[in-house]
N, C-alpha and C. Protein backbone atom coordinates (compact mmCIF):
# COMPACT_ATOMS: atom_id res chain seq x y z
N UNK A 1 -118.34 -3.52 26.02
CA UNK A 1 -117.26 -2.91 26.77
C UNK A 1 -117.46 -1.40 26.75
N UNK A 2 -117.12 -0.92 27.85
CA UNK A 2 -117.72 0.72 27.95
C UNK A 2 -116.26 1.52 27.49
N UNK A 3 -116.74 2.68 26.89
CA UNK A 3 -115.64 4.05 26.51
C UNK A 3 -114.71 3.86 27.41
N UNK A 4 -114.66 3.77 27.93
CA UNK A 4 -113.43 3.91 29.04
C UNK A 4 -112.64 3.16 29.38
N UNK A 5 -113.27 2.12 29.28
CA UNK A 5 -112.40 0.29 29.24
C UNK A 5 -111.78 0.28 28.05
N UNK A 6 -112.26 0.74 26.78
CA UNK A 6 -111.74 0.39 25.72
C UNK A 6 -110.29 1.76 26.14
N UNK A 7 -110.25 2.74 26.08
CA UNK A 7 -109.90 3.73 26.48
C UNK A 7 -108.35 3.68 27.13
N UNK A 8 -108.79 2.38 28.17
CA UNK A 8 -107.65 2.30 29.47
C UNK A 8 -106.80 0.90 28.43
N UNK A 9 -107.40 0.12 27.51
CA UNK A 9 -107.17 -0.94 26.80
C UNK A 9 -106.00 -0.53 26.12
N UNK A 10 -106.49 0.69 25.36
CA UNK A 10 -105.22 1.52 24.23
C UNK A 10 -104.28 2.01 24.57
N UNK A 11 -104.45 2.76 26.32
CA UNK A 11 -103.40 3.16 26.47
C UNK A 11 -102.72 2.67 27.90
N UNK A 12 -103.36 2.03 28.86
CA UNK A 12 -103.31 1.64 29.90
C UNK A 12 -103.37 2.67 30.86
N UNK A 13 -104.05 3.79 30.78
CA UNK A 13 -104.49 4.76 31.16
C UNK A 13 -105.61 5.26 30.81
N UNK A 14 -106.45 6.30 31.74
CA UNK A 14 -107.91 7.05 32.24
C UNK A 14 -107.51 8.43 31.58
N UNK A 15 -106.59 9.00 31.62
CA UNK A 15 -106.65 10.23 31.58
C UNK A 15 -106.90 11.11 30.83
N UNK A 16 -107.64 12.18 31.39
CA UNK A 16 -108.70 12.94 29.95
C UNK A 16 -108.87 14.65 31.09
N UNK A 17 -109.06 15.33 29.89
CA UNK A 17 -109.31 16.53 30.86
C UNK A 17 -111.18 16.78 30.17
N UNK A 18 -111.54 17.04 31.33
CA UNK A 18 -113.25 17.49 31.23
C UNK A 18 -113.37 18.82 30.73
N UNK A 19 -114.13 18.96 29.95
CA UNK A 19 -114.70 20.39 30.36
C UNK A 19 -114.98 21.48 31.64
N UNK A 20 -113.97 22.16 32.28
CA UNK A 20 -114.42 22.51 33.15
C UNK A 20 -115.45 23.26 33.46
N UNK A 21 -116.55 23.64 32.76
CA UNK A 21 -117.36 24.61 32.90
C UNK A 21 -118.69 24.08 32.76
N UNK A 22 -118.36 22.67 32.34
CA UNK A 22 -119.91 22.06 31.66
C UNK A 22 -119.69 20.56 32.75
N UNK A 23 -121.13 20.56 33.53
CA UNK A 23 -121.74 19.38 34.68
C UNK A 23 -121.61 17.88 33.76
N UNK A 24 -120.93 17.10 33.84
CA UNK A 24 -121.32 15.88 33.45
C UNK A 24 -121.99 14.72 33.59
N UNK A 25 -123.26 14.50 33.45
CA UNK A 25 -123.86 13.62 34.32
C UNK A 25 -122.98 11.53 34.13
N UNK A 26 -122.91 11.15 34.92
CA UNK A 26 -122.66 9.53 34.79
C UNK A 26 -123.01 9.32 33.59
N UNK A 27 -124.01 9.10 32.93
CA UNK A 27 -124.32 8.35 31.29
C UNK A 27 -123.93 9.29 30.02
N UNK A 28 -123.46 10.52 30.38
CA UNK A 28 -123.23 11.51 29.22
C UNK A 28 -121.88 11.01 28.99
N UNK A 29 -121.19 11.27 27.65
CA UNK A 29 -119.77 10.66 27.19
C UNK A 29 -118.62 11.85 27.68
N UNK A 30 -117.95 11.83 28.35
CA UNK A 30 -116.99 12.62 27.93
C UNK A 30 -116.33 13.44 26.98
N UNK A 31 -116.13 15.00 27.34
CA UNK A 31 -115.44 15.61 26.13
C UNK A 31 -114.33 15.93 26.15
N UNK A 32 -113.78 15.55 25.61
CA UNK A 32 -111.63 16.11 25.44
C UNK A 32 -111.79 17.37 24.82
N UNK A 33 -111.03 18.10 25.69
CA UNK A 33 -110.25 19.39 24.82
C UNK A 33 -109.22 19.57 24.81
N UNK A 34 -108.77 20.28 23.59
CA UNK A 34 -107.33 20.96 23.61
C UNK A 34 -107.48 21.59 22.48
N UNK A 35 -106.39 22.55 23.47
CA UNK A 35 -106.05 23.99 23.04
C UNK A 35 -104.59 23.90 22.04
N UNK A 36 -104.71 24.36 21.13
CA UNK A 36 -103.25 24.88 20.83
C UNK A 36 -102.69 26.09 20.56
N UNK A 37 -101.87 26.75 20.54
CA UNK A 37 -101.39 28.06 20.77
C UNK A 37 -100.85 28.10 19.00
N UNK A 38 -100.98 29.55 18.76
CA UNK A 38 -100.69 30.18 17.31
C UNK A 38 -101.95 29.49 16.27
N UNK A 39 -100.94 29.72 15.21
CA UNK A 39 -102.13 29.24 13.59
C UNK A 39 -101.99 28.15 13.87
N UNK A 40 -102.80 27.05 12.70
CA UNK A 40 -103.08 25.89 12.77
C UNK A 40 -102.84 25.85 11.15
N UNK A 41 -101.56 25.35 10.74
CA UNK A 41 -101.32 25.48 9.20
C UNK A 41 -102.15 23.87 8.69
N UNK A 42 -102.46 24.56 7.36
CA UNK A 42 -102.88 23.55 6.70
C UNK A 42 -102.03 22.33 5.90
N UNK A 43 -102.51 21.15 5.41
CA UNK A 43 -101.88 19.89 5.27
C UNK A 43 -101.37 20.47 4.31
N UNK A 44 -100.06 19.66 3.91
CA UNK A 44 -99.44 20.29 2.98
C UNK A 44 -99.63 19.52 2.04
N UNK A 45 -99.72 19.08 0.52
CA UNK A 45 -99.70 18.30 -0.53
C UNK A 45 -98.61 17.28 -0.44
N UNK A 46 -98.94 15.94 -0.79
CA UNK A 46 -97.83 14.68 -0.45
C UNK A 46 -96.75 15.25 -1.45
N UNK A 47 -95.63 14.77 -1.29
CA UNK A 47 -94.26 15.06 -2.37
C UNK A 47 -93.74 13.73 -2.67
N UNK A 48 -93.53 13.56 -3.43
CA UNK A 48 -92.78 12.50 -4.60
C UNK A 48 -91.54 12.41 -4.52
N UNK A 49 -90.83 11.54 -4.51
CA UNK A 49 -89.44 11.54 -4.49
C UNK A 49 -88.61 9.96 -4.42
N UNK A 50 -87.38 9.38 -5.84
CA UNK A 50 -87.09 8.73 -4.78
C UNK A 50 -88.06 7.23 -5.06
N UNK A 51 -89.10 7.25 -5.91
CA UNK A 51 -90.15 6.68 -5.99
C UNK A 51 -91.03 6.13 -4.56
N UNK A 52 -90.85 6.99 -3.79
CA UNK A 52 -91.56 6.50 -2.78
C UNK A 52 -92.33 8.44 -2.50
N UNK A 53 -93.74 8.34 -1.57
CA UNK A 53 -94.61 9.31 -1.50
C UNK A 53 -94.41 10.10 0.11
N UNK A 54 -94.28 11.36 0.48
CA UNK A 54 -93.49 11.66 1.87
C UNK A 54 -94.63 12.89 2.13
N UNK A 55 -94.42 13.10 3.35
CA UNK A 55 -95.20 14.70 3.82
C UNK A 55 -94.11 15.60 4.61
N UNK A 56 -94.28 16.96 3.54
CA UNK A 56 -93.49 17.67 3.83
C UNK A 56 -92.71 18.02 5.50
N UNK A 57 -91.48 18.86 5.57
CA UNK A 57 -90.98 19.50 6.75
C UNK A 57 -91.92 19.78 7.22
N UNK A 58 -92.63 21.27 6.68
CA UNK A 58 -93.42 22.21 7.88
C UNK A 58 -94.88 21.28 8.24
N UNK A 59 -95.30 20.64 7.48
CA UNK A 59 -96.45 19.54 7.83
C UNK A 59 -96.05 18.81 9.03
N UNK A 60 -94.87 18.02 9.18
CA UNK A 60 -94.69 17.26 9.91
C UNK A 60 -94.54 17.96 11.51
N UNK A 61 -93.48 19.16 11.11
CA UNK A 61 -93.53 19.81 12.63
C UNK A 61 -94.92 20.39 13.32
N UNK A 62 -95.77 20.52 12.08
CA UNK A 62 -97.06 21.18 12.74
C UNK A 62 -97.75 19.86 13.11
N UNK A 63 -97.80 19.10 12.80
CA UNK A 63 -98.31 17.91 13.34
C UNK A 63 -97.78 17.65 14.89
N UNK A 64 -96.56 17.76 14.64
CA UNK A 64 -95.42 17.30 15.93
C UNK A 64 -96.26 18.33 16.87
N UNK A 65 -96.55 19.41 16.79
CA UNK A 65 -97.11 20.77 17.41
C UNK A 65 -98.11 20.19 18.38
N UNK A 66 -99.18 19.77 16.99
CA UNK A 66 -100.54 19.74 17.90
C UNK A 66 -100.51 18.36 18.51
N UNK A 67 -99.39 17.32 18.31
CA UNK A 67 -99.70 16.20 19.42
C UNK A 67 -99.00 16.36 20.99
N UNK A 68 -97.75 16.92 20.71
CA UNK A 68 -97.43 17.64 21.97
C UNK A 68 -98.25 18.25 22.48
N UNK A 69 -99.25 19.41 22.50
CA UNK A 69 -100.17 19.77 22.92
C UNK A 69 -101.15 18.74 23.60
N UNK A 70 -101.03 18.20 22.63
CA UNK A 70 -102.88 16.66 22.89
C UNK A 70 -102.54 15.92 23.92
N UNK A 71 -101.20 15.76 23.94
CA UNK A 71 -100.32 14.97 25.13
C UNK A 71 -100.48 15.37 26.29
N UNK A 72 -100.31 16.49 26.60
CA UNK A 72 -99.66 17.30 27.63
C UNK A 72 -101.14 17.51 28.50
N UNK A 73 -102.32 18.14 27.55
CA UNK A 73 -103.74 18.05 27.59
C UNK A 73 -104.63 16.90 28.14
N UNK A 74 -104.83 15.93 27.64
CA UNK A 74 -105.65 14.72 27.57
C UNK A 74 -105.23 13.34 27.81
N UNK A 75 -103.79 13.31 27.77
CA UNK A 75 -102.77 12.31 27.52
C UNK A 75 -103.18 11.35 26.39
N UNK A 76 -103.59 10.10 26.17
CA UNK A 76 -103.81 9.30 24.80
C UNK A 76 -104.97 8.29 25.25
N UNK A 77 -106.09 9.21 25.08
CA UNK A 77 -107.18 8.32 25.58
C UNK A 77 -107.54 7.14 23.90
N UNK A 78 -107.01 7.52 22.95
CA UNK A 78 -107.21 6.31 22.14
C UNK A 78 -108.89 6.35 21.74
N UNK A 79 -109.41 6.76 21.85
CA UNK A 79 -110.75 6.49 21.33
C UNK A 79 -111.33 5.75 20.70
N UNK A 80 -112.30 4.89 20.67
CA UNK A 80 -112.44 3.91 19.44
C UNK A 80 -113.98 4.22 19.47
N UNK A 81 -114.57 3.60 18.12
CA UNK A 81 -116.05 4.15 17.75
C UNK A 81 -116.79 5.39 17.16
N UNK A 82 -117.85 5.73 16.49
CA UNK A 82 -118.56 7.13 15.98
C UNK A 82 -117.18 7.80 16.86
N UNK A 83 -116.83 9.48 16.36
CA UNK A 83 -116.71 10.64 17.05
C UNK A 83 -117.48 11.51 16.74
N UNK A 84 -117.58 12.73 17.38
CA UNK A 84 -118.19 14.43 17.18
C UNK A 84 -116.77 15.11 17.04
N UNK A 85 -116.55 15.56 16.39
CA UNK A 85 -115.29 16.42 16.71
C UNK A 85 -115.75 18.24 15.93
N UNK A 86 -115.20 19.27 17.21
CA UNK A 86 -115.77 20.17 16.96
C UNK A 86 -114.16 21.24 17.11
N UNK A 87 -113.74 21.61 15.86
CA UNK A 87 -112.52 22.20 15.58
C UNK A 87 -112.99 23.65 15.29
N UNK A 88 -112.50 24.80 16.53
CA UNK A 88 -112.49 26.37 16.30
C UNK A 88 -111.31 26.65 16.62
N UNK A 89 -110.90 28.06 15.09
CA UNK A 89 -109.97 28.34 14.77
C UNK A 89 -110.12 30.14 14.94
N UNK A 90 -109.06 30.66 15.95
CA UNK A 90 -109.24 32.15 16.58
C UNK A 90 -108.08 32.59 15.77
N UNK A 91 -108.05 33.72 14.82
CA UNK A 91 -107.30 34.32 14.34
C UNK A 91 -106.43 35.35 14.80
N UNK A 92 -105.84 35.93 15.45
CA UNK A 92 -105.55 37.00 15.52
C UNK A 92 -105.24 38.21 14.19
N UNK A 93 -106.12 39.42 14.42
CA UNK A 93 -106.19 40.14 13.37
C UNK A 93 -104.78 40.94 12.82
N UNK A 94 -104.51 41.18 11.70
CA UNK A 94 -103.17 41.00 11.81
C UNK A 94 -102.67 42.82 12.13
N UNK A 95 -101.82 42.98 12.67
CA UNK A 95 -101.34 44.24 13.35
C UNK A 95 -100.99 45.58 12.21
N UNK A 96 -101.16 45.14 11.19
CA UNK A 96 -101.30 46.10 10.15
C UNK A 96 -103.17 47.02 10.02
N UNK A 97 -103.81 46.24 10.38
CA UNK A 97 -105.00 46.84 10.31
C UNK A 97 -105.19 48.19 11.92
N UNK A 98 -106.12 48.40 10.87
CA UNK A 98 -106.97 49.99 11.96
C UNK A 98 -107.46 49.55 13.32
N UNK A 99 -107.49 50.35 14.07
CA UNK A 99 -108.12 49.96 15.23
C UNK A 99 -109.53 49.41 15.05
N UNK A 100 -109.91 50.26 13.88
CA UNK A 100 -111.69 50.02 13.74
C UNK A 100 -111.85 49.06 13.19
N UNK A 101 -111.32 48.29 12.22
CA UNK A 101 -111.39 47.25 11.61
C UNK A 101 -110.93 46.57 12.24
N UNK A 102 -109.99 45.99 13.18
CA UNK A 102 -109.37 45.67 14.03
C UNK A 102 -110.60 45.12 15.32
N UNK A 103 -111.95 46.03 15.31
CA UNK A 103 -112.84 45.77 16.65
C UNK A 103 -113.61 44.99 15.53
N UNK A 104 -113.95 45.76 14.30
CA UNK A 104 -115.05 44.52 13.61
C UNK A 104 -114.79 43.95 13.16
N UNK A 105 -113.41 43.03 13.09
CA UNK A 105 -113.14 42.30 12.96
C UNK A 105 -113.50 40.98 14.37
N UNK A 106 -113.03 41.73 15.60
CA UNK A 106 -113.11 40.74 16.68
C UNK A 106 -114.40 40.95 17.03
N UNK A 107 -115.63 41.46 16.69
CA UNK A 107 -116.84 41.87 16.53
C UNK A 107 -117.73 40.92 15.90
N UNK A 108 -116.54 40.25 15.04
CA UNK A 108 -117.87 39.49 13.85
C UNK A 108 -118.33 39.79 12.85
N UNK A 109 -118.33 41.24 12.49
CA UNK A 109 -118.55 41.66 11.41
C UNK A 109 -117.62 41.81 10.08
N UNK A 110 -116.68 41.27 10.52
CA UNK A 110 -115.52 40.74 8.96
C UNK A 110 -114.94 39.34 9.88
N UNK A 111 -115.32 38.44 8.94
CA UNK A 111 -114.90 36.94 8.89
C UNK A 111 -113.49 36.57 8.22
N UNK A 112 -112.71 36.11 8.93
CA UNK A 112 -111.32 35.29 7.74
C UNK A 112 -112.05 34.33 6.64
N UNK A 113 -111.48 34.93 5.82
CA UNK A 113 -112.09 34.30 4.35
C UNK A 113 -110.91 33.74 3.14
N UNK A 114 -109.50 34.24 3.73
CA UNK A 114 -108.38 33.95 3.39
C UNK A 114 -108.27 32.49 3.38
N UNK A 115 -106.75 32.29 3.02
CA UNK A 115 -106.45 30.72 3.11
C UNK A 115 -105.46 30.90 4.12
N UNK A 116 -105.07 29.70 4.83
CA UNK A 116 -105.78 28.14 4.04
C UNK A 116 -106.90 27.78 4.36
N UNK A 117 -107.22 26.95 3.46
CA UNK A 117 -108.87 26.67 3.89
C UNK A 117 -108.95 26.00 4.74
N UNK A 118 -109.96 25.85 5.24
CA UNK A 118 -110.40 25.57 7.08
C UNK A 118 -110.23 23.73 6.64
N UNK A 119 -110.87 23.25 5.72
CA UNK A 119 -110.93 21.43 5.45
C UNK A 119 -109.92 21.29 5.40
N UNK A 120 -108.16 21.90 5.21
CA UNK A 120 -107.17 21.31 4.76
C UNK A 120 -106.37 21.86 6.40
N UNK A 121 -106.57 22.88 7.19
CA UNK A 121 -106.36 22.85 8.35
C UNK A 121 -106.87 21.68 9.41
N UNK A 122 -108.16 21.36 9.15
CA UNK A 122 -108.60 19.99 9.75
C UNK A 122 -108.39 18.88 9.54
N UNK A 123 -107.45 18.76 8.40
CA UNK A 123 -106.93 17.37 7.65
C UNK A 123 -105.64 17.44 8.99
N UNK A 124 -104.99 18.50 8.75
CA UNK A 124 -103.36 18.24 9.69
C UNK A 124 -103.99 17.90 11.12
N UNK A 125 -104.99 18.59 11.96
CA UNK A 125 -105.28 18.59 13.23
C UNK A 125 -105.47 17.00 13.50
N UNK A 126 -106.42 15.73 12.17
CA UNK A 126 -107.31 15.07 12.48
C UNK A 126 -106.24 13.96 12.38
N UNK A 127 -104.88 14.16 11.03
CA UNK A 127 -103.96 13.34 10.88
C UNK A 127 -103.01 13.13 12.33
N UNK A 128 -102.64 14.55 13.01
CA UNK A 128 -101.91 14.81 13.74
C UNK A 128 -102.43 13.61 15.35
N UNK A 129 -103.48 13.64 15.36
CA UNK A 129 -104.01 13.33 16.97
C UNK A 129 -104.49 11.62 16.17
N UNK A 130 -104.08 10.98 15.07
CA UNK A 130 -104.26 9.50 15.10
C UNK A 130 -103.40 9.18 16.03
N UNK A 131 -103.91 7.75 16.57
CA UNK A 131 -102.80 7.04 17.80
C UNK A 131 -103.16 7.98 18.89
N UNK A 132 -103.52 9.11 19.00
CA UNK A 132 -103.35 9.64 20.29
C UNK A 132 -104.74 10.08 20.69
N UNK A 133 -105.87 10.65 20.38
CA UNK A 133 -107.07 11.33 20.61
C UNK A 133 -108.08 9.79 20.23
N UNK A 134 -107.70 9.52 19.12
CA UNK A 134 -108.25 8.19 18.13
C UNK A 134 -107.08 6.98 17.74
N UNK A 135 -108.46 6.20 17.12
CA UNK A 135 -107.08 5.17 16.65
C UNK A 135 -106.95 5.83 15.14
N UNK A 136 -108.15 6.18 14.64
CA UNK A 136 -107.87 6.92 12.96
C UNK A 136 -108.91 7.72 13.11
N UNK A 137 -108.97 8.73 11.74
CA UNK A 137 -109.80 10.04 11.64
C UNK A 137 -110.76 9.58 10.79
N UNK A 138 -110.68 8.74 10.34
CA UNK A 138 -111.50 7.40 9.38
C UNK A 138 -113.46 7.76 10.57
N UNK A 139 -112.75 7.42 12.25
CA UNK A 139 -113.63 7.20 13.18
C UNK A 139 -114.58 8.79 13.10
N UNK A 140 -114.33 9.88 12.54
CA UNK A 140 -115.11 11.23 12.59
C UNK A 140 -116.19 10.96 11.75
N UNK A 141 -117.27 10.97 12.40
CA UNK A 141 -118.84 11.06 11.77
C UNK A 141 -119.23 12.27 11.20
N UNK A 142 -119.33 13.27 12.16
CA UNK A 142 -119.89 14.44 12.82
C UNK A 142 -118.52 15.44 13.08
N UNK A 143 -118.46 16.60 12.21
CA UNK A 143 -117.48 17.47 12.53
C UNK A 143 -118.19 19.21 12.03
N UNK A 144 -117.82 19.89 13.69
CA UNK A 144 -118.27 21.19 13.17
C UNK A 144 -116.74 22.10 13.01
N UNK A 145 -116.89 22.52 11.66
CA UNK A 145 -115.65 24.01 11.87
C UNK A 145 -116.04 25.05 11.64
N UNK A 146 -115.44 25.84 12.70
CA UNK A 146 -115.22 27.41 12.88
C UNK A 146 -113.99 28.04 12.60
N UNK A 147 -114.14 29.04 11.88
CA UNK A 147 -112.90 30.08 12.00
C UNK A 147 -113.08 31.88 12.08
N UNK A 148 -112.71 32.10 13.08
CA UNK A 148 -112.97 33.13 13.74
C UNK A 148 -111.70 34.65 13.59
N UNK A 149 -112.00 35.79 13.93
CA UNK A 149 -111.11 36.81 14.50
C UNK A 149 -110.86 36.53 15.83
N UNK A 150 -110.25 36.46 16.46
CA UNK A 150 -110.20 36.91 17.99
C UNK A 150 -108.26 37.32 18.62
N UNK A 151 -108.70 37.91 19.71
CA UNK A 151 -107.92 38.42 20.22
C UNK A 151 -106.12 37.49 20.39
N UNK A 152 -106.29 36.48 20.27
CA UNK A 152 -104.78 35.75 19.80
C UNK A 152 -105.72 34.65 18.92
N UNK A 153 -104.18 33.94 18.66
CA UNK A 153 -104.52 32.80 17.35
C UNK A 153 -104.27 31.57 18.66
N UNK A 154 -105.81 30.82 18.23
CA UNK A 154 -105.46 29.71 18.95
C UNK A 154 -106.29 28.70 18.38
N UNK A 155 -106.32 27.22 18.44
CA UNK A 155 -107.16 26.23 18.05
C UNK A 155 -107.74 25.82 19.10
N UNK A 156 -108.98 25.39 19.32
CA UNK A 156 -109.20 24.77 20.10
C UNK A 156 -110.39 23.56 19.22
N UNK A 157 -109.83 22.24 19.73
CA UNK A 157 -110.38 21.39 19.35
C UNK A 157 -110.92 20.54 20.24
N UNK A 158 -112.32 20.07 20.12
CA UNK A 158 -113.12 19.22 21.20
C UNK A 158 -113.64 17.98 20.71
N UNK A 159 -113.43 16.62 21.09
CA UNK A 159 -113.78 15.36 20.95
C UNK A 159 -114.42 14.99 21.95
N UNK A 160 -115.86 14.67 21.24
CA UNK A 160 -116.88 13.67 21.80
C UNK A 160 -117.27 12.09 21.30
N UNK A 161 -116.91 10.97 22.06
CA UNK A 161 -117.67 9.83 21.54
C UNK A 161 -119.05 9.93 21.61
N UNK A 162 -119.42 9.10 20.37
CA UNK A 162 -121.21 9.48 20.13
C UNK A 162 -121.22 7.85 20.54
């Protein structure tokens, strides 16, 4: 059964946004993107309570964040099988700094090295888009992360079936 059958299976829908900038030939897989606007906070530690195990407020709304986004984007192509998933993270430099540090920063020549760390930002993104991008994050083979300076804070995350 081909990507796409399985695809239309999960959700009873096709819909996916392409890359607009990159030619797709017929046998190449499709790539999903989406964008999300601001930081991309990291997973928060499970909490106890109650004897039962929960994930925090601000976890949950940032989750809520990036599937609204994924929605609105790609709609719920469901994915099943290997993924590539390639998660870059644009900082905006923060408005206390110099102009000059401020350019080498968006230059490349000073990297965010702060927290949170980039693996626990990709835990919320990968938890957030189960059911909707994928059926689980279980399915990620292959994952590249970036985290960058740039001119606003934005995520952009790209899924390829391999």
């Amino acid at each position: 059964m081909s990507k796409q059958l399985a695809a239309l299976r999960c959700t009873g829908s096709l819909s996916r946004t392409m890359l607009s900038d990159m030619e797709t030939p017929a046998h190449a897989s499709p790539v999903y993107r989406i964008t999300i606007p601001g930081l991309l906070r990291a997973k928060g530690r499970p909490r106890f309570g109650n004897g039962r195990t929960f994930t925090d407020a601000k976890t949950v709304q940032a989750e809520k964040h990036i599937q609204r986004h994924a929605m609105e984007q790609i709609g719920k192509p469901c994915l099943s099988g290997p993924l590539h998933v390639s998660l870059t993270i644009n900082i905006a430099p923060p408005p206390s700094w110099s102009r000059k540090k401020t350019a080498d920063a968006l230059a490349g020549r000073i990297l965010p090295t702060s927290r949170p760390d980039i693996d626990n930002q990709m835990k919320t993104a990968a938890d957030a888009l189960n059911g909707i991008a994928w059926k689980d994050d279980a399915q990620i083979v292959d994952a590249i992360l970036s985290r960058r300076y740039g001119p606003e804070s934005v995520t952009v995350i790209e899924v390829r079936p391999l």
